[in-house]
Structures are given as C-alpha cells and as structure tokens.
C-alpha atoms as a PDB file:
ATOM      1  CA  UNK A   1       1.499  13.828  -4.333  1.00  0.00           C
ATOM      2  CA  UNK A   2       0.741  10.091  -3.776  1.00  0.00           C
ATOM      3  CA  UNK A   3       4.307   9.661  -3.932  1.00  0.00           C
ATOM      4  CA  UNK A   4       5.406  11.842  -1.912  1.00  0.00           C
ATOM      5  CA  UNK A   5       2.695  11.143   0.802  1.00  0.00           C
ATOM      6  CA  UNK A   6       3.929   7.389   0.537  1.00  0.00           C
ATOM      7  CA  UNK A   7       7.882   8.136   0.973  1.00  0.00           C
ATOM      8  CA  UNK A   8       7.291   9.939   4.102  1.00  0.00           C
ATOM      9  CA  UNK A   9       5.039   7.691   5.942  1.00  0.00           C
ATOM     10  CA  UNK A  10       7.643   5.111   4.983  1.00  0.00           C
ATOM     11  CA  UNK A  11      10.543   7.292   6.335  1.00  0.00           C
ATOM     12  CA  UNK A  12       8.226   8.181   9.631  1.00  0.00           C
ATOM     13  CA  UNK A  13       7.426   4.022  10.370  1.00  0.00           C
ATOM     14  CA  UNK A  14      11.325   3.985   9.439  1.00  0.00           C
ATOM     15  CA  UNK A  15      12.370   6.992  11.993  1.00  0.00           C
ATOM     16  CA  UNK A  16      10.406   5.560  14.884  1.00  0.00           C
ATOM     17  CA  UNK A  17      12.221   2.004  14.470  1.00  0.00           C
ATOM     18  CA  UNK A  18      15.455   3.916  14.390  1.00  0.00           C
ATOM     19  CA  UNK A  19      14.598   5.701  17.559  1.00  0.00           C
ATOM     20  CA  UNK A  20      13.327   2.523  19.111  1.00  0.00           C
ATOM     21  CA  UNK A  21       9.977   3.597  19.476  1.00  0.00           C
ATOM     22  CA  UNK A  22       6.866   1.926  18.968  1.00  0.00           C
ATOM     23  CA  UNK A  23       6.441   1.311  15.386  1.00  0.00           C
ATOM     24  CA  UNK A  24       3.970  -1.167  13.918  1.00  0.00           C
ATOM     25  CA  UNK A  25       1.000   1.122  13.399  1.00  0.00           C
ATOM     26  CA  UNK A  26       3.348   3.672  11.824  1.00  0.00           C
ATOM     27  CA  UNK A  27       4.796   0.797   9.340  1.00  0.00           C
ATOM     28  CA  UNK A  28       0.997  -0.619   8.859  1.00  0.00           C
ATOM     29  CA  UNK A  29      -0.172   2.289   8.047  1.00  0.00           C
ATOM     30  CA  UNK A  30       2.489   3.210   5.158  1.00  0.00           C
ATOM     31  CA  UNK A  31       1.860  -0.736   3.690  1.00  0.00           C
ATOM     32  CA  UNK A  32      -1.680  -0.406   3.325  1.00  0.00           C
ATOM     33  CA  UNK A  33      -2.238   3.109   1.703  1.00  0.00           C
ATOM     34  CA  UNK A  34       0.785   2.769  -0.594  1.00  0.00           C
ATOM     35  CA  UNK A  35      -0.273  -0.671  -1.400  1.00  0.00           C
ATOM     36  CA  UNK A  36      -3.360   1.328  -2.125  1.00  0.00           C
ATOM     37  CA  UNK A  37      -2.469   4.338  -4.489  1.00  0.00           C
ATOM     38  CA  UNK A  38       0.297   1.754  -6.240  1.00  0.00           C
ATOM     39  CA  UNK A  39      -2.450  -0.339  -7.847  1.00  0.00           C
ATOM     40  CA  UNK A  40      -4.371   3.148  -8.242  1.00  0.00           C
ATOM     41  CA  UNK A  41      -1.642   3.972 -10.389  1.00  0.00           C
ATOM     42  CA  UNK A  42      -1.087   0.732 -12.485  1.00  0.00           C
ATOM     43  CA  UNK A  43      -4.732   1.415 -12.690  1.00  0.00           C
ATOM     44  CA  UNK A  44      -4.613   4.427 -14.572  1.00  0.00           C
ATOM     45  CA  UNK A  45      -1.565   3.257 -16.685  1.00  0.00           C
ATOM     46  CA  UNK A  46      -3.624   0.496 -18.161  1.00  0.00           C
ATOM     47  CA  UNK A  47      -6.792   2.919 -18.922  1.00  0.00           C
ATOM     48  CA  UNK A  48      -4.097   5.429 -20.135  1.00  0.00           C
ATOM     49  CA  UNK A  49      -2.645   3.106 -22.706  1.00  0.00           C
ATOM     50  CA  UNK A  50      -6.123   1.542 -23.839  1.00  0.00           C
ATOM     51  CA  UNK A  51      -5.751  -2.176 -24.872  1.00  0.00           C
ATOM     52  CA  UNK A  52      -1.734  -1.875 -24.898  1.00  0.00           C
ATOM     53  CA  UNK A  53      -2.141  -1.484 -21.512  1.00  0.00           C
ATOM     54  CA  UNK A  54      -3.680  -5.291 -20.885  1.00  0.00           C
ATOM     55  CA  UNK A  55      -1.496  -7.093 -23.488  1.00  0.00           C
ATOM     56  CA  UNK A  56       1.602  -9.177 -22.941  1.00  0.00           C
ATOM     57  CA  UNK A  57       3.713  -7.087 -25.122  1.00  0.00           C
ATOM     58  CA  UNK A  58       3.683  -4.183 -22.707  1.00  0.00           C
ATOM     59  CA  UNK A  59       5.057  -3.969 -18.829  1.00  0.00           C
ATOM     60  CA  UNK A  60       1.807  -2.157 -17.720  1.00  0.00           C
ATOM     61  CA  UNK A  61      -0.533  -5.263 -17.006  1.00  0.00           C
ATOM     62  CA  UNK A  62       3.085  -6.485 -15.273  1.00  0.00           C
ATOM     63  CA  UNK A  63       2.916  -3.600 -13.127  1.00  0.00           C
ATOM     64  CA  UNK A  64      -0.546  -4.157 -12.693  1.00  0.00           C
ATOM     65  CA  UNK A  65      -0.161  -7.487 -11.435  1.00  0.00           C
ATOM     66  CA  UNK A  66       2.364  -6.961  -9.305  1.00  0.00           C
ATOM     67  CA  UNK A  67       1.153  -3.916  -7.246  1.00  0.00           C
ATOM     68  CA  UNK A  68      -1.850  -6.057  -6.205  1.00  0.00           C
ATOM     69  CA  UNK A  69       0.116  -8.404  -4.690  1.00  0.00           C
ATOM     70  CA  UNK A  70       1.045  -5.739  -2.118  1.00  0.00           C
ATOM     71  CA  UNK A  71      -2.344  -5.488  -0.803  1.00  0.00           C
ATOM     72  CA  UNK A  72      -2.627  -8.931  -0.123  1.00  0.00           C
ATOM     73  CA  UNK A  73       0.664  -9.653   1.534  1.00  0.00           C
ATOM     74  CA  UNK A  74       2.263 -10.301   3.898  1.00  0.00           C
ATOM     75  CA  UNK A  75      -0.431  -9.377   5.587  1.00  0.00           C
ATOM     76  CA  UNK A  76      -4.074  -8.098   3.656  1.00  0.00           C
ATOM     77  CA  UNK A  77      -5.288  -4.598   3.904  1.00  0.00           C
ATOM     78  CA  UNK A  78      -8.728  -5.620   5.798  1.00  0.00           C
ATOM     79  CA  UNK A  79      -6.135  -6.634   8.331  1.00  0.00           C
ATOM     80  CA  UNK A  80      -3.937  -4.008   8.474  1.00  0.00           C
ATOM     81  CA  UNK A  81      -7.280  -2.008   8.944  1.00  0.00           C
ATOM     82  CA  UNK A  82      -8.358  -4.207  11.877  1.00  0.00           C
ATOM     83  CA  UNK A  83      -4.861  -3.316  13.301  1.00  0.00           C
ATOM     84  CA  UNK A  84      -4.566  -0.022  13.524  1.00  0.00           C
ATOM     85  CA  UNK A  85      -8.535   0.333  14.551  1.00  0.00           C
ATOM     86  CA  UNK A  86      -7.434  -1.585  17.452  1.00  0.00           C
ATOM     87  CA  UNK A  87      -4.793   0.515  18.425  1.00  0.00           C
ATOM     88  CA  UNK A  88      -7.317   3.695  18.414  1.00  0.00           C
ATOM     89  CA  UNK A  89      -9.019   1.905  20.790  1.00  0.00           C
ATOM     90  CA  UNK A  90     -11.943   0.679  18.330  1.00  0.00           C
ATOM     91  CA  UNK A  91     -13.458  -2.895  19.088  1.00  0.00           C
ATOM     92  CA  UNK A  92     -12.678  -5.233  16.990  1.00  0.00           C
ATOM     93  CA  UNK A  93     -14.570  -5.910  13.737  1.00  0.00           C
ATOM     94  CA  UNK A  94     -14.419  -9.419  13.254  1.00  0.00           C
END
C-alpha cells in the first residue's frame, strides 16, 4: 500500500510540473514520506532475515544503507517538514 501511496504522490508532484503549476510542496511531500516508508522497509528486511540481514554477504544491509541516504538528501526530512508547514501557513519552527 506504501507503494502504491508513494507512486502516486510522485506522479501528482510530476502532473502539476507538467501542467506548469505550482509544484514544490507536491514534490516535497512525495521525497520525504517515501524516503520514509523506504527505510521502513529495508527495516523490516533486515529483522526478516535475522543476522543475514546485517552481514556483507547479503544486499539487505545494502538496501538498508542506501534508503537512508534519501532522508538526508538533497535536502533532510526536518526540512522538508519546515517547508511544507510554511506553506500551510504555520510559523516557522526554527
């Protein structure tokens, strides 16, 4: 469902840039909760597969690795937070 979820707010940010409409909350948005639910996942590949999961030998601690670089870049996901607060009209939390 995660999936899913995360292909169509991808598609929607990607539909509004089409149209040349506004969006960067759209596209924010998609980064941070996919970013979210992908290390979610590596996350329970590595407790599904015990200690194979964490060793070398095997791609999960790869996968692992590599999803949380997502919520770090290119921007982090306290940030992306921050930016789509402010564009609800929230103050600003920093």
């Amino acid at each position: 469902m995660k999936l899913e979820a995360a292909r169509l707010l991808t598609y929607r940010a990607a539909r509004l840039e089409q149209a040349g409409q506004p969006s960067g909350v759209a596209a924010t948005t998609a980064k941070c909760l996919t970013s979210e639910w992908a290390v979610e996942s590596a996350d329970f590949g590595i407790q599904v597969l015990g200690g194979y999961g964490y060793a070398e030998e095997f791609d999960m601690q790869r996968y692992w690795r590599d999803a949380r670089l997502y919520r770090i870049g290119p921007i982090s996901n306290e940030m992306a937070r921050n930016y789509v607060g402010e564009s609800l009209g929230l103050p600003r939390s920093f």
